[in-house]
N, C-alpha and C. Protein backbone atom coordinates (compact mmCIF):
# COMPACT_ATOMS: atom_id res chain seq x y z
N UNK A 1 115.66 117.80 117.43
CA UNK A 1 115.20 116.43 117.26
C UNK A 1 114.99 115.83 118.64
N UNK A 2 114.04 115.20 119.01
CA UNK A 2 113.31 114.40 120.24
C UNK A 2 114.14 112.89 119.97
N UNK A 3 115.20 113.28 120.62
CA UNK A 3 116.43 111.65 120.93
C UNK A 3 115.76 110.31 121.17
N UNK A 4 114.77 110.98 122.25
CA UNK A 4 114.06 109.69 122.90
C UNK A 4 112.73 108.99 121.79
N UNK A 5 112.68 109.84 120.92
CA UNK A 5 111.38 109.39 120.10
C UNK A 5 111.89 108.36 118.54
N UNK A 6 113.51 109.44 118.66
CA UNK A 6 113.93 108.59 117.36
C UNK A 6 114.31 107.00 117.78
N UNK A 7 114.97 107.38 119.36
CA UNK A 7 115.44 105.96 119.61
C UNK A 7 114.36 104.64 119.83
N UNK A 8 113.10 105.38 119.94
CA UNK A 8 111.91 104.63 120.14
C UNK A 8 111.38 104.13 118.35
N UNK A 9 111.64 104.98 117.70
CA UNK A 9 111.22 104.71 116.21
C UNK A 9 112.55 103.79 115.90
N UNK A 10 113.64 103.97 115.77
CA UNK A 10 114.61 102.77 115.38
C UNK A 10 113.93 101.51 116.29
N UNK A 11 113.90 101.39 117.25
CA UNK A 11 113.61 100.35 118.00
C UNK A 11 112.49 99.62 117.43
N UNK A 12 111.01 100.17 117.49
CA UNK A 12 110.41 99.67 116.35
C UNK A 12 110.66 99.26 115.27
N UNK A 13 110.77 100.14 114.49
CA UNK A 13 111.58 100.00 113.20
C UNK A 13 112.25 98.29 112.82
N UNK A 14 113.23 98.34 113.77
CA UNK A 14 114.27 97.06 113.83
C UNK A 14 113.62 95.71 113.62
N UNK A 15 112.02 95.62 114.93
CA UNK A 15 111.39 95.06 115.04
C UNK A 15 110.66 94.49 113.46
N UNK A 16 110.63 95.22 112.61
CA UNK A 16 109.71 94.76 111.33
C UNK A 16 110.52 94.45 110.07
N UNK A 17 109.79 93.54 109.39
CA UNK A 17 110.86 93.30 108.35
C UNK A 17 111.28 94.41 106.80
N UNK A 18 111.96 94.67 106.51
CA UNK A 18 112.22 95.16 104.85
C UNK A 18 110.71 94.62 104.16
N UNK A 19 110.48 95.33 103.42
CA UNK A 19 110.38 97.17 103.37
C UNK A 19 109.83 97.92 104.77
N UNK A 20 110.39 98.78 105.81
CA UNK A 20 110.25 98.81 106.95
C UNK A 20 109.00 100.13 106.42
N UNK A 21 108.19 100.06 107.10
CA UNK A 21 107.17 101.24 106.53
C UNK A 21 106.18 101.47 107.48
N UNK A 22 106.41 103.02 108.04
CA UNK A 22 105.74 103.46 109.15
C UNK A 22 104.94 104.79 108.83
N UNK A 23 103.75 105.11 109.33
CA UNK A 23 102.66 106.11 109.14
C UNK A 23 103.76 107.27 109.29
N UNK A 24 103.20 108.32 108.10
CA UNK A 24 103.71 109.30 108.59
C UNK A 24 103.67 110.35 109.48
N UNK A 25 102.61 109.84 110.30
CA UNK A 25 102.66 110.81 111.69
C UNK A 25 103.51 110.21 112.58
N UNK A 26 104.30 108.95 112.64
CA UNK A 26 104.55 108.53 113.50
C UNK A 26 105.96 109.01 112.75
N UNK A 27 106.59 108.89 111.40
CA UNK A 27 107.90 109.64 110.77
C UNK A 27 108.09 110.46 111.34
N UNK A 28 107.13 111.65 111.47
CA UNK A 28 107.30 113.02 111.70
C UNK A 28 107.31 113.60 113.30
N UNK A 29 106.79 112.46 114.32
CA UNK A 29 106.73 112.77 115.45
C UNK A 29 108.04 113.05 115.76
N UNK A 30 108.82 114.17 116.10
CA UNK A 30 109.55 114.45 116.93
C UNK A 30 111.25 114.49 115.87
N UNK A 31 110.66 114.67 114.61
CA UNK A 31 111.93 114.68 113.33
C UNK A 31 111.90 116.35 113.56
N UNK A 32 113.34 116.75 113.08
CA UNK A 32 113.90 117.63 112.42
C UNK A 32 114.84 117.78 111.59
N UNK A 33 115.20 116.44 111.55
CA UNK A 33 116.23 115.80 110.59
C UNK A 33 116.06 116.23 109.39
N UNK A 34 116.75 117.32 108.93
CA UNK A 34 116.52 117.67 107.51
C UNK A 34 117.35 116.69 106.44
N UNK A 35 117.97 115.41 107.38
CA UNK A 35 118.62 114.47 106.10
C UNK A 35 117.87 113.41 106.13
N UNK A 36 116.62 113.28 107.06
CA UNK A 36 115.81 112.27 106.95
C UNK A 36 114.90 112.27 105.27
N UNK A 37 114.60 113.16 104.86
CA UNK A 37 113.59 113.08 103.87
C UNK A 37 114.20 114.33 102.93
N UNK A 38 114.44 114.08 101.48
CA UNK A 38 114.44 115.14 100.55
C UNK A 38 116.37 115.83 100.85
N UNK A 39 117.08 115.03 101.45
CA UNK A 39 118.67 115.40 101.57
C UNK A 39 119.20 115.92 100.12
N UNK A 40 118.59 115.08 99.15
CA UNK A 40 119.30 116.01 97.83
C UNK A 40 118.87 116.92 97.30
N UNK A 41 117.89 117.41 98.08
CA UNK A 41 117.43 119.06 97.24
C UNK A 41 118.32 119.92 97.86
N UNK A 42 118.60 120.60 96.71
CA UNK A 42 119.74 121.96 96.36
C UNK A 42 119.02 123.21 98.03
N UNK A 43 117.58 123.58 97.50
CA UNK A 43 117.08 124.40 98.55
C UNK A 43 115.88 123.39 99.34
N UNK A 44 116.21 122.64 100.41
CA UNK A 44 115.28 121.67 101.09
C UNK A 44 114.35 123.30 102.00
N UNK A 45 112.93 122.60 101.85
CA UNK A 45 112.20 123.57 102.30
C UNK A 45 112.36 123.38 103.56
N UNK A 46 113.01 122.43 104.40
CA UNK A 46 112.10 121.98 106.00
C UNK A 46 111.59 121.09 106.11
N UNK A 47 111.58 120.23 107.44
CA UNK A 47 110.73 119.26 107.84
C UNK A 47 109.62 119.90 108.08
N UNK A 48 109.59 120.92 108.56
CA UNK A 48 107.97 121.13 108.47
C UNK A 48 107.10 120.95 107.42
N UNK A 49 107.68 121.83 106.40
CA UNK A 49 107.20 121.92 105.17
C UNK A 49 107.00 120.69 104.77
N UNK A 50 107.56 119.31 104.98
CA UNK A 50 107.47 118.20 104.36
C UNK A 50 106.17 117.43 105.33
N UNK A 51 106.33 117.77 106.48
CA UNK A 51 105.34 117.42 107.61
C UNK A 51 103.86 117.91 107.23
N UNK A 52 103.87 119.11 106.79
CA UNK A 52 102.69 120.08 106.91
C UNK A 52 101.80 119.54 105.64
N UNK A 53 102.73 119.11 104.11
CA UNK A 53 102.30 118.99 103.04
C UNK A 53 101.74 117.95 103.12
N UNK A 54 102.56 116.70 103.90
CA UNK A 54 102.55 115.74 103.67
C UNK A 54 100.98 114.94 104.50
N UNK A 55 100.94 115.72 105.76
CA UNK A 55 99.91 115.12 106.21
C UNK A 55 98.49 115.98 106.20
N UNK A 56 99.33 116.82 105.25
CA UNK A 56 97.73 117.48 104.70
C UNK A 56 97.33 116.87 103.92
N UNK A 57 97.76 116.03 103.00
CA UNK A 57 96.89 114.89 102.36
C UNK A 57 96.25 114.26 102.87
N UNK A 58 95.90 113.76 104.19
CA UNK A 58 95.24 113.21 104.99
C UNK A 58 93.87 113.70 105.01
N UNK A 59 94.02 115.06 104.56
CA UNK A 59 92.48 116.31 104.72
C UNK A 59 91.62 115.79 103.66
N UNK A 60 92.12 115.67 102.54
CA UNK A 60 91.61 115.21 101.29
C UNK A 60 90.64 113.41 101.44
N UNK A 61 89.18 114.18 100.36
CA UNK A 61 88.50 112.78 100.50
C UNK A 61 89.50 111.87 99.93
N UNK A 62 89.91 111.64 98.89
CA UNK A 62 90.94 111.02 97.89
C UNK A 62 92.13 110.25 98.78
N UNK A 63 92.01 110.39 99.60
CA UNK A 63 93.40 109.98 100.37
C UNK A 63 93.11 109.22 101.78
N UNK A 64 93.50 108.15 101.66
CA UNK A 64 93.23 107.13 103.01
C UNK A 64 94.83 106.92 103.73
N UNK A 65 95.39 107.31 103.45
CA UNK A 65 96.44 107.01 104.17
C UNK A 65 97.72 107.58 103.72
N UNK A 66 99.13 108.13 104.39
CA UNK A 66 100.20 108.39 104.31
C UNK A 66 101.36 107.75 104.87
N UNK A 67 102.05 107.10 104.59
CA UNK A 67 103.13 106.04 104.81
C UNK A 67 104.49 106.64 104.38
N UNK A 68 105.40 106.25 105.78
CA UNK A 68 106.92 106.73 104.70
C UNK A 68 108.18 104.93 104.65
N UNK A 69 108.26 104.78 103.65
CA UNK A 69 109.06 104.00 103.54
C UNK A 69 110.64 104.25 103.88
N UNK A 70 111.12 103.42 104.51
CA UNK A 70 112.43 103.60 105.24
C UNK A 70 113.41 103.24 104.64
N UNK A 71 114.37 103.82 104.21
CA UNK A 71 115.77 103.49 102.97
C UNK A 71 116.65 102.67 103.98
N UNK A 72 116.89 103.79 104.72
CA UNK A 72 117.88 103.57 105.88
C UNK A 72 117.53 103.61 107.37
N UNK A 73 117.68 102.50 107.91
CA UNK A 73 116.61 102.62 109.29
C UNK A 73 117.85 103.64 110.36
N UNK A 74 118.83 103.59 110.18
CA UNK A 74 120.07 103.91 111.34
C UNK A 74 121.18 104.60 110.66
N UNK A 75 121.07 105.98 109.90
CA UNK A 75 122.33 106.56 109.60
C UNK A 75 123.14 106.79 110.21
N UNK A 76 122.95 107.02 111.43
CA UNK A 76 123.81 107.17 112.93
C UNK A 76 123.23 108.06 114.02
N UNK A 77 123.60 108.01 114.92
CA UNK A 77 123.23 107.86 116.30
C UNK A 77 122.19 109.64 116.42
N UNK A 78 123.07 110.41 115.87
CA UNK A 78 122.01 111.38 116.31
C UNK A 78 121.03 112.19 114.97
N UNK A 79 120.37 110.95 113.68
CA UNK A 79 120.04 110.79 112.87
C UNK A 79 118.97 109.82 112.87
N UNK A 80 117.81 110.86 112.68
CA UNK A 80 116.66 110.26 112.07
C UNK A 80 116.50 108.89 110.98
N UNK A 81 115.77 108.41 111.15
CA UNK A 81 115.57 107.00 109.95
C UNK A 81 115.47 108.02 108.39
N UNK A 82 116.07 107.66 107.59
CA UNK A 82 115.90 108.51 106.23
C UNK A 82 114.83 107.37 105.63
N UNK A 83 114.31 108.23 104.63
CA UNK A 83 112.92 107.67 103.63
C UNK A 83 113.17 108.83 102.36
N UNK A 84 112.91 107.48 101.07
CA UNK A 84 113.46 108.52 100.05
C UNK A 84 111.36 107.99 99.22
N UNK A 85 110.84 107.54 99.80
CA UNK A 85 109.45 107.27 99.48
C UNK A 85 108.57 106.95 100.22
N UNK A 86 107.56 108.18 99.77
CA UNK A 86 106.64 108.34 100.70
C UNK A 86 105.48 107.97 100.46
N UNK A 87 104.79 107.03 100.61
CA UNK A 87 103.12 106.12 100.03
C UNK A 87 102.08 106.45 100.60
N UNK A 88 101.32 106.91 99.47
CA UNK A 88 99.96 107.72 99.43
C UNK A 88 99.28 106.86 99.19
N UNK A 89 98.01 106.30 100.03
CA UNK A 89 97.45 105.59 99.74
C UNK A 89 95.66 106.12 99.28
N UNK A 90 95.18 105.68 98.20
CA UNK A 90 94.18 106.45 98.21
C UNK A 90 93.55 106.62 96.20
N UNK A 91 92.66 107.04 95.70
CA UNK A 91 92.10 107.57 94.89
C UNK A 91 92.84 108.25 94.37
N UNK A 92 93.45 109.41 95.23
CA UNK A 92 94.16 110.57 94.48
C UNK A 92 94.72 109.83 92.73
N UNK A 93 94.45 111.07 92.13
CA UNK A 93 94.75 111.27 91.12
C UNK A 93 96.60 111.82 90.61
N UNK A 94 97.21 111.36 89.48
CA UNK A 94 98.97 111.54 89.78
C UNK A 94 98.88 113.28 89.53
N UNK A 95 98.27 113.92 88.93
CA UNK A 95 97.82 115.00 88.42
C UNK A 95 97.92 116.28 89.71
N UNK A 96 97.03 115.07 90.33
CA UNK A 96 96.55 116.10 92.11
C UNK A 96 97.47 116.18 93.03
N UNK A 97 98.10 114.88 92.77
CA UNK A 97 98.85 114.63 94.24
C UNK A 97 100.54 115.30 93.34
N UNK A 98 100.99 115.51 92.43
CA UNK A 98 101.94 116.18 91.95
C UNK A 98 101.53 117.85 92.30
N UNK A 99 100.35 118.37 91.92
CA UNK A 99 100.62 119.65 92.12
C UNK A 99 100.26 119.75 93.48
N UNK A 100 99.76 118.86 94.96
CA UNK A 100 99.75 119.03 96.14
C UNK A 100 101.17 119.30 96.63
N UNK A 101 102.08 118.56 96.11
CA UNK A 101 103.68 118.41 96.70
C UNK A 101 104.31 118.69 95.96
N UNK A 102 104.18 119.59 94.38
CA UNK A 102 104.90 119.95 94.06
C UNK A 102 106.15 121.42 94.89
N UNK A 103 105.86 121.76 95.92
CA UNK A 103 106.68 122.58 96.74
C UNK A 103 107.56 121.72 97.68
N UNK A 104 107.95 120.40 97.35
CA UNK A 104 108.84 119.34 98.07
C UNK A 104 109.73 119.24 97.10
N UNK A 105 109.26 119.32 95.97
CA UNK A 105 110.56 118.87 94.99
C UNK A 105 110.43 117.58 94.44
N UNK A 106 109.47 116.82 94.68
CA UNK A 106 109.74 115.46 94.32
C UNK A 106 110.85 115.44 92.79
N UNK A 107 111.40 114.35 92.89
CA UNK A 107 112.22 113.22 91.52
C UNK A 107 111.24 112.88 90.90
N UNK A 108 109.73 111.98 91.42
CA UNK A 108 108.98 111.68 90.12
C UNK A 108 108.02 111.31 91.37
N UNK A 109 106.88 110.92 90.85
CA UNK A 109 105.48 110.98 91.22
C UNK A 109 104.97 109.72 90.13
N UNK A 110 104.58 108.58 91.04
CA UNK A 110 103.76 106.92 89.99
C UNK A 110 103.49 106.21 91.00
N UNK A 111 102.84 104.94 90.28
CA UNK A 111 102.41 104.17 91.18
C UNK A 111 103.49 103.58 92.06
N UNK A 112 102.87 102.29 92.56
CA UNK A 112 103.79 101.12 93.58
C UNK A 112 104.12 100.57 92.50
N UNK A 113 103.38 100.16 91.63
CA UNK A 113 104.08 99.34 90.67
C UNK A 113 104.93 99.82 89.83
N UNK A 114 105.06 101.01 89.14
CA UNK A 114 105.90 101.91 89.12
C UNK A 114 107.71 101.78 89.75
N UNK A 115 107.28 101.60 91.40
CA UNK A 115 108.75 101.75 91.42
C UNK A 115 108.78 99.94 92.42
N UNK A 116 107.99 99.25 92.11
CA UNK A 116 108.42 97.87 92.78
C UNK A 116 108.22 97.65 94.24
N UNK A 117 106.84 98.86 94.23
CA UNK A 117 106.82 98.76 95.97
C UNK A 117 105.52 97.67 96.21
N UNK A 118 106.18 97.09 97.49
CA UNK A 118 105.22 95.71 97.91
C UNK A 118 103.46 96.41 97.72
N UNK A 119 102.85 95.44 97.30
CA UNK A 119 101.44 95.90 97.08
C UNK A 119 100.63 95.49 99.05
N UNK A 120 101.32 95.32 99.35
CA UNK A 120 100.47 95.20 100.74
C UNK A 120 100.09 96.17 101.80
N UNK A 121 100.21 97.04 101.64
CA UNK A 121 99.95 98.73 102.23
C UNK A 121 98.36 98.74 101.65
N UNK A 122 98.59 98.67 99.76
CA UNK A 122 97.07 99.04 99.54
C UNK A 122 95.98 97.70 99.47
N UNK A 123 96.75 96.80 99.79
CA UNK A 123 95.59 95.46 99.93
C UNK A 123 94.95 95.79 101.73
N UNK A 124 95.77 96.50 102.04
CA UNK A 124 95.67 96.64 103.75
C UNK A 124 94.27 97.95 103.51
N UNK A 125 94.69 98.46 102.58
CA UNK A 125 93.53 99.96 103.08
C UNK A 125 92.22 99.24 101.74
N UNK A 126 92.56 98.36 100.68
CA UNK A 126 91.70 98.18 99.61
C UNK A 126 91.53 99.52 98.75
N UNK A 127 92.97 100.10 98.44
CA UNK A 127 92.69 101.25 97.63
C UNK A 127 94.17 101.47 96.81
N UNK A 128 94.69 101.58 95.95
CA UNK A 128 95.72 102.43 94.70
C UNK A 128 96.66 102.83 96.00
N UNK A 129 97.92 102.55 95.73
CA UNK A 129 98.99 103.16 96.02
C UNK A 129 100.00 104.27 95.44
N UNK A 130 100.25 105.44 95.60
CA UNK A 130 100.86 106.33 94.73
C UNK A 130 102.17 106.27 95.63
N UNK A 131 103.21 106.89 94.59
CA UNK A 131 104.73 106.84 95.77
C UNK A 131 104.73 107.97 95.17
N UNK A 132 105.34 109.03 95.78
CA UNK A 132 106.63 110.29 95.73
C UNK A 132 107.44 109.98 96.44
N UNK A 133 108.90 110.28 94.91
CA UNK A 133 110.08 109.67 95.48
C UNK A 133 110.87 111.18 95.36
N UNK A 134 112.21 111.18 96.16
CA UNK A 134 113.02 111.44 96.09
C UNK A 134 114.05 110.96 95.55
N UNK A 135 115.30 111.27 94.81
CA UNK A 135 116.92 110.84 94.70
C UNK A 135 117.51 111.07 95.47
């Protein structure tokens, strides 16, 4: 894990209000925190694996954007920000974007409204918000 990048992402982080919610390239810059994202899977594939899947949605016409929402901004000191939902912003279909990430494990796959997430991500891009969550 890149110390100096997490301490730069909390720092940000701090800066913004609840629901704290940062691109996921900027999540993934310099994570290896395998308790940042997906901690309750039995066999966690990897941050990569969550990195690789995750911003391969980005490749897709269907998809304008990838966001990870922040549970916990500061589990402790040599610990990544955890995110148990990750916001897909975009067209995608629940169909598509379940069997894209179905090798993460998700808990469930729905909208923002679905799980009560602020609608201002997709008023920001003018497109459907999807979440994959974790437990």
């Amino acid at each position: 894990m890149d110390i100096e990048k997490c301490r730069a992402l909390k720092e940000k982080l701090a800066d913004i209000p609840e629901p704290q919610i940062v691109s996921a390239a900027e999540f993934f810059n310099g994570n290896d925190d395998l308790g940042s994202i997906g901690c309750n899977l039995i066999s966690h594939p990897g941050v990569e694996a969550f990195r690789t899947t995750l911003m391969g949605l980005l490749a897709r016409p269907d998809v304008e954007a990838v966001y990870a929402q922040i549970s916990e901004l500061d589990p402790g000191d040599e610990c990544w920000p955890f995110t148990d939902a990750i916001l897909v912003v975009g067209r995608i279909s629940g169909t598509d974007l379940r069997n894209a990430v179905k090798a993460l494990h998700p808990d469930e796959v729905g909208t923002a409204q679905d799980f009560g997430i602020s609608s201002t991500i997709g008023e920001k891009h003018r497109a459907p918000v999807a979440v994959i969550w974790w437990d």
